[in-house]
Protein backbone atom coordinates (compact mmCIF):
# COMPACT_ATOMS: atom_id res chain seq x y z
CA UNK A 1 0.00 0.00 0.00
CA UNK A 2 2.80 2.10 0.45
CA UNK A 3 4.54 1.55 -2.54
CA UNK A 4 0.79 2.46 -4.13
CA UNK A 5 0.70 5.59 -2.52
CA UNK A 6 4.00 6.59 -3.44
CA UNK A 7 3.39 5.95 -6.99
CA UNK A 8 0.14 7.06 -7.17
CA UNK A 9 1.51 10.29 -5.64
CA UNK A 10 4.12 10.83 -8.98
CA UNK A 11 1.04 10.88 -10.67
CA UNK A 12 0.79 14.33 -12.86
CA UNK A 13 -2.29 16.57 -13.14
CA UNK A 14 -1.38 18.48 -15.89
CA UNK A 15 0.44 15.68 -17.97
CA UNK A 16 -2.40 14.13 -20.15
CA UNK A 17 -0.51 12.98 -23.09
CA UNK A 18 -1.46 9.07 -22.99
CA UNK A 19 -5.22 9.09 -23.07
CA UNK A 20 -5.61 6.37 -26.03
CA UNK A 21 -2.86 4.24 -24.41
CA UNK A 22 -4.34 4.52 -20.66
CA UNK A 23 -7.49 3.93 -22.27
CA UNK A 24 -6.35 1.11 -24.01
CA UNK A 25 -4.64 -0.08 -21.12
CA UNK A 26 -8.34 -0.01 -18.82
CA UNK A 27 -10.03 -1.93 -21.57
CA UNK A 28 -8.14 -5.13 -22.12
CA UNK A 29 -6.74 -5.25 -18.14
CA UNK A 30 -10.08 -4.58 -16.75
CA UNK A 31 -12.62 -5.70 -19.23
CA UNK A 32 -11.51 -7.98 -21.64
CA UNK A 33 -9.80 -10.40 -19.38
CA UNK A 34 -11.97 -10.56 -16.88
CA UNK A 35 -14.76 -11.15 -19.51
CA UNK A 36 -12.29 -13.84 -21.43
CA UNK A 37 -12.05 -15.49 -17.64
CA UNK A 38 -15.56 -15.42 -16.81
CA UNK A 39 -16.41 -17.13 -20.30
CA UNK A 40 -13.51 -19.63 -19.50
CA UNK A 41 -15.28 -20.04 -15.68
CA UNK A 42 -18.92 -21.07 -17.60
CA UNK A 43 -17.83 -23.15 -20.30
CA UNK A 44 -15.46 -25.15 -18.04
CA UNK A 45 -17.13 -25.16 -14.55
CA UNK A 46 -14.43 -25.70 -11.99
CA UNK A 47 -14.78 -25.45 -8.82
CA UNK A 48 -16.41 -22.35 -7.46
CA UNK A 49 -13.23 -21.49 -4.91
CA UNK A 50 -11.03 -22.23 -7.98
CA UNK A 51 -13.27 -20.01 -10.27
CA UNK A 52 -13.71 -17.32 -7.77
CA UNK A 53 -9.94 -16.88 -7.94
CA UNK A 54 -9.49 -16.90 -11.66
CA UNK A 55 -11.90 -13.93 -11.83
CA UNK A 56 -10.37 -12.17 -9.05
CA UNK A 57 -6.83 -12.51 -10.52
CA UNK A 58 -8.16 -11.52 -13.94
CA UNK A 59 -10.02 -8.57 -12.77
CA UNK A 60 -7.65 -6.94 -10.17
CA UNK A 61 -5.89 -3.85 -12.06
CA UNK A 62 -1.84 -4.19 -12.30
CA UNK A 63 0.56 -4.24 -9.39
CA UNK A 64 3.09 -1.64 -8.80
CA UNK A 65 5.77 -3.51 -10.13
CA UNK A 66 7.05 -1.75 -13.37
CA UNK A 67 6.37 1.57 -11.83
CA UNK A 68 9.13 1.03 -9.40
CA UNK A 69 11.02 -0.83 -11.84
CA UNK A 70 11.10 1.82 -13.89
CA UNK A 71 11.24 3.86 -11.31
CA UNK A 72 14.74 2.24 -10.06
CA UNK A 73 16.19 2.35 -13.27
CA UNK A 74 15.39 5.90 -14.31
CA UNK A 75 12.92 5.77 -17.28
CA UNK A 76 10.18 8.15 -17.49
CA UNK A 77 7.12 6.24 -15.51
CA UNK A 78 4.37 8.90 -16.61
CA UNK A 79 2.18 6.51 -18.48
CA UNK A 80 2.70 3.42 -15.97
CA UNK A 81 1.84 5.70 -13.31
CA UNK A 82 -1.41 7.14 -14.92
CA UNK A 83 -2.28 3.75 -16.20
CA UNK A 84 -2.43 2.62 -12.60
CA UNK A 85 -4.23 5.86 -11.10
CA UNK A 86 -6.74 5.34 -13.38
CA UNK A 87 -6.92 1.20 -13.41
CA UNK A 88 -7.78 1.61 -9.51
CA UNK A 89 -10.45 4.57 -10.17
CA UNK A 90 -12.30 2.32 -12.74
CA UNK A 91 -11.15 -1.16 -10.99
CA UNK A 92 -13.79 0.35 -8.20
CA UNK A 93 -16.77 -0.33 -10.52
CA UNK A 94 -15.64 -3.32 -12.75
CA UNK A 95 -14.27 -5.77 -9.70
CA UNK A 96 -17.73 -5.49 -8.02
CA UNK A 97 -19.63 -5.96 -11.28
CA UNK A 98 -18.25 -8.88 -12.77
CA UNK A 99 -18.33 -10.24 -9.32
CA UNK A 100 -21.83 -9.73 -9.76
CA UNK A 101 -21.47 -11.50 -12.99
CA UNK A 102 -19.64 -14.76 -11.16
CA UNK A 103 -22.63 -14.89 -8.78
CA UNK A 104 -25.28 -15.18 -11.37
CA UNK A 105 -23.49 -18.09 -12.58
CA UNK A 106 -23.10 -19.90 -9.78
């Protein structure tokens, strides 16, 4: 959480030069793989502990690793730490709803 909070911190108001790449980022991380993983959960019907953890991995927005790789090594970490401010902001809505989603099916 710390490491979050640092990172999210770096985070730029007036820099807004990655808004089709952030976007882009959003949709596959928090959309289309959750969506790919909840088809995956209904077609092959594992176990609901097992499922419950495939959605949750595929759902939860990207860990602060390559900020502070990137970070440590001195590259500009503008869009990595944009794409994470606003994976968490939109992570708020999409983890509860296709949670949502997993509970209809089972």
């Amino acid at each position: 959480m710390i490491v979050l909070g640092g990172t999210l911190a770096r985070v730029e108001n007036t820099d807004r030069g990655y808004p089709r790449a952030i976007s882009l980022l959003v949709l596959i991380k928090l959309v289309a793989y959750p969506g790919l993983a909840l088809t995956g959960i209904y077609f092959f019907r594992p176990p609901e502990l097992i499922a419950f953890v495939i959605l949750l991995e595929a759902a939860t927005p990207p860990a602060t690793n390559l900020a502070v790789i990137g970070s440590h090594y001195g590259e500009n970490t503008g869009l990595l730490n944009q794409g994470l401010f606003y994976s968490y902001l939109v992570a708020a809505l999409t983890i509860p709803g296709f949670i949502s989603l997993f509970r209809f099916i089972y």
